[in-house]
Protein backbone atom coordinates (compact mmCIF):
# COMPACT_ATOMS: atom_id res chain seq x y z
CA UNK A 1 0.00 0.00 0.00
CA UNK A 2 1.11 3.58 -0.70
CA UNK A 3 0.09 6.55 1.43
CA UNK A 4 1.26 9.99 0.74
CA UNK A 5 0.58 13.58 2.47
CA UNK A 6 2.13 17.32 1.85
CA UNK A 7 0.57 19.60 4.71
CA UNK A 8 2.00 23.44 4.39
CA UNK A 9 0.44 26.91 4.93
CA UNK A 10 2.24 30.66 4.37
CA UNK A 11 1.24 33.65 5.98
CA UNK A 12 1.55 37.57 3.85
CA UNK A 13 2.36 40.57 5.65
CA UNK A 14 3.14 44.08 3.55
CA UNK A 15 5.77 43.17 1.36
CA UNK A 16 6.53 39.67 3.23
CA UNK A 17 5.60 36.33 2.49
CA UNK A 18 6.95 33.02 4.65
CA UNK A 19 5.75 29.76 4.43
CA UNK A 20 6.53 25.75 4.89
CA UNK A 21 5.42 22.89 3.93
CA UNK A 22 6.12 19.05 5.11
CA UNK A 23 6.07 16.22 3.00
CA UNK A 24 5.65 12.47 4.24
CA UNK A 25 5.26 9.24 1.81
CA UNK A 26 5.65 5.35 2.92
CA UNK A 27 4.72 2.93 -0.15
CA UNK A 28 5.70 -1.22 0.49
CA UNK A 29 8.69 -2.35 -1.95
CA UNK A 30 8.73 0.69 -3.87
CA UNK A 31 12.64 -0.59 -4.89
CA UNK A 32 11.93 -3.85 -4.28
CA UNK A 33 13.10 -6.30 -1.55
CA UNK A 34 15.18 -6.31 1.11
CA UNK A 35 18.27 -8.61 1.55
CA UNK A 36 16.71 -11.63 3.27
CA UNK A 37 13.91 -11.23 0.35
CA UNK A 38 11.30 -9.61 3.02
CA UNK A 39 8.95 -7.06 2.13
CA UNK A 40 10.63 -3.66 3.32
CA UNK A 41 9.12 -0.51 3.53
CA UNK A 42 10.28 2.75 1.69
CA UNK A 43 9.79 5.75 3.34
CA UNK A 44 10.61 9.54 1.94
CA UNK A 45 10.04 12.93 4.40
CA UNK A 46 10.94 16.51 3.17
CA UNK A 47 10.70 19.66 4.75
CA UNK A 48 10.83 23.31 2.87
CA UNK A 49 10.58 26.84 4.24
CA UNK A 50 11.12 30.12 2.21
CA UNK A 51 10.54 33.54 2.44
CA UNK A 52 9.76 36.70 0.38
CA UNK A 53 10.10 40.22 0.42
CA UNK A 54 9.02 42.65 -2.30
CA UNK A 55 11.68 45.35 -2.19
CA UNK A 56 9.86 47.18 -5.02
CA UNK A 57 7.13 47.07 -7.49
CA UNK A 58 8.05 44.44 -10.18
CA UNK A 59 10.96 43.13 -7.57
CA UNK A 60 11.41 39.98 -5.00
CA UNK A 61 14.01 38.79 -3.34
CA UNK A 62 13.38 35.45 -1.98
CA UNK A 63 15.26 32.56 0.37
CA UNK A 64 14.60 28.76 0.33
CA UNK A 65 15.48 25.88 2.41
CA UNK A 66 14.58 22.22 1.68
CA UNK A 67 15.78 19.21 3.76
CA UNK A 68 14.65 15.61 2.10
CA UNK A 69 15.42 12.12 3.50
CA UNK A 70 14.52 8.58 2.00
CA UNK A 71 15.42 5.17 3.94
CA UNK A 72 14.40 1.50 3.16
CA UNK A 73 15.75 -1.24 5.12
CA UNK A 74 17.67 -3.75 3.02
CA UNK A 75 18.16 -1.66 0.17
CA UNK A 76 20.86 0.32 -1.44
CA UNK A 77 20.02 3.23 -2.71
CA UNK A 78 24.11 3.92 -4.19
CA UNK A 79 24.19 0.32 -6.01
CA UNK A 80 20.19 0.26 -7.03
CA UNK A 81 20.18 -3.33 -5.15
CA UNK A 82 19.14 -4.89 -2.44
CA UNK A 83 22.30 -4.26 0.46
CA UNK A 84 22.53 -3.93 4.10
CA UNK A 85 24.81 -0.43 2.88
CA UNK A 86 23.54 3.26 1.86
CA UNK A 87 19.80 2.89 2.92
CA UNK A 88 19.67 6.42 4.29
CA UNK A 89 19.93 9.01 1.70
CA UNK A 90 19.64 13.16 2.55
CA UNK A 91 19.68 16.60 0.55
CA UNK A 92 20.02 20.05 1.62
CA UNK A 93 19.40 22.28 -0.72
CA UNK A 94 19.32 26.61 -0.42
CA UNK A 95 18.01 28.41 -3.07
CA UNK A 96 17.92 32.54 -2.71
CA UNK A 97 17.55 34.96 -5.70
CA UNK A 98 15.58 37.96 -7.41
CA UNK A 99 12.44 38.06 -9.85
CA UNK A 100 11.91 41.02 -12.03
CA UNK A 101 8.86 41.44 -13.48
CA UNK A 102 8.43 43.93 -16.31
């Protein structure tokens, strides 16, 4: 069985905007099975939070931050096969920039 779920919200003040958002999904064998040929489960969670300001008209300036993590016992996510090794696998990511709309 697969369940999956993304809960979030933001909130706008003036020239502000913040938000986050979580992300949760579990699905059975979604990469197969585990070493010892049990069913495993996969499991994948992600948070993100940003931010906003308009400095001007036309004009943002915005920050990101995103943290993701997938694990499934008895499977290897480096080698694509099933492996006691590299079942844990995490990203960090920042993102911050400009839009300019004209």
């Amino acid at each position: 069985h697969e369940l999956a779920y993304i809960v979030g919200g933001s909130y706008a003040w003036g020239p502000f905007i913040v938000g986050a958002s979580y992300l949760r999904m579990t699905s059975q064998n979604a990469y197969g099975t585990g070493v010892d040929g049990a069913n495993t489960t996969y499991s994948q969670n992600a948070i993100s939070a940003g931010g906003t300001y308009a400095w001007s008209p036309g004009s943002a300036a915005f920050a990101s931050l995103l943290w993701a993590q997938r694990h499934q016992i008895g499977f290897d996510f480096a080698t694509n096969a099933p492996g006691a090794d590299s079942n844990n696998t995490t990203a960090f990511g920042v993102l911050i920039g400009n839009t300019f709309n004209w």
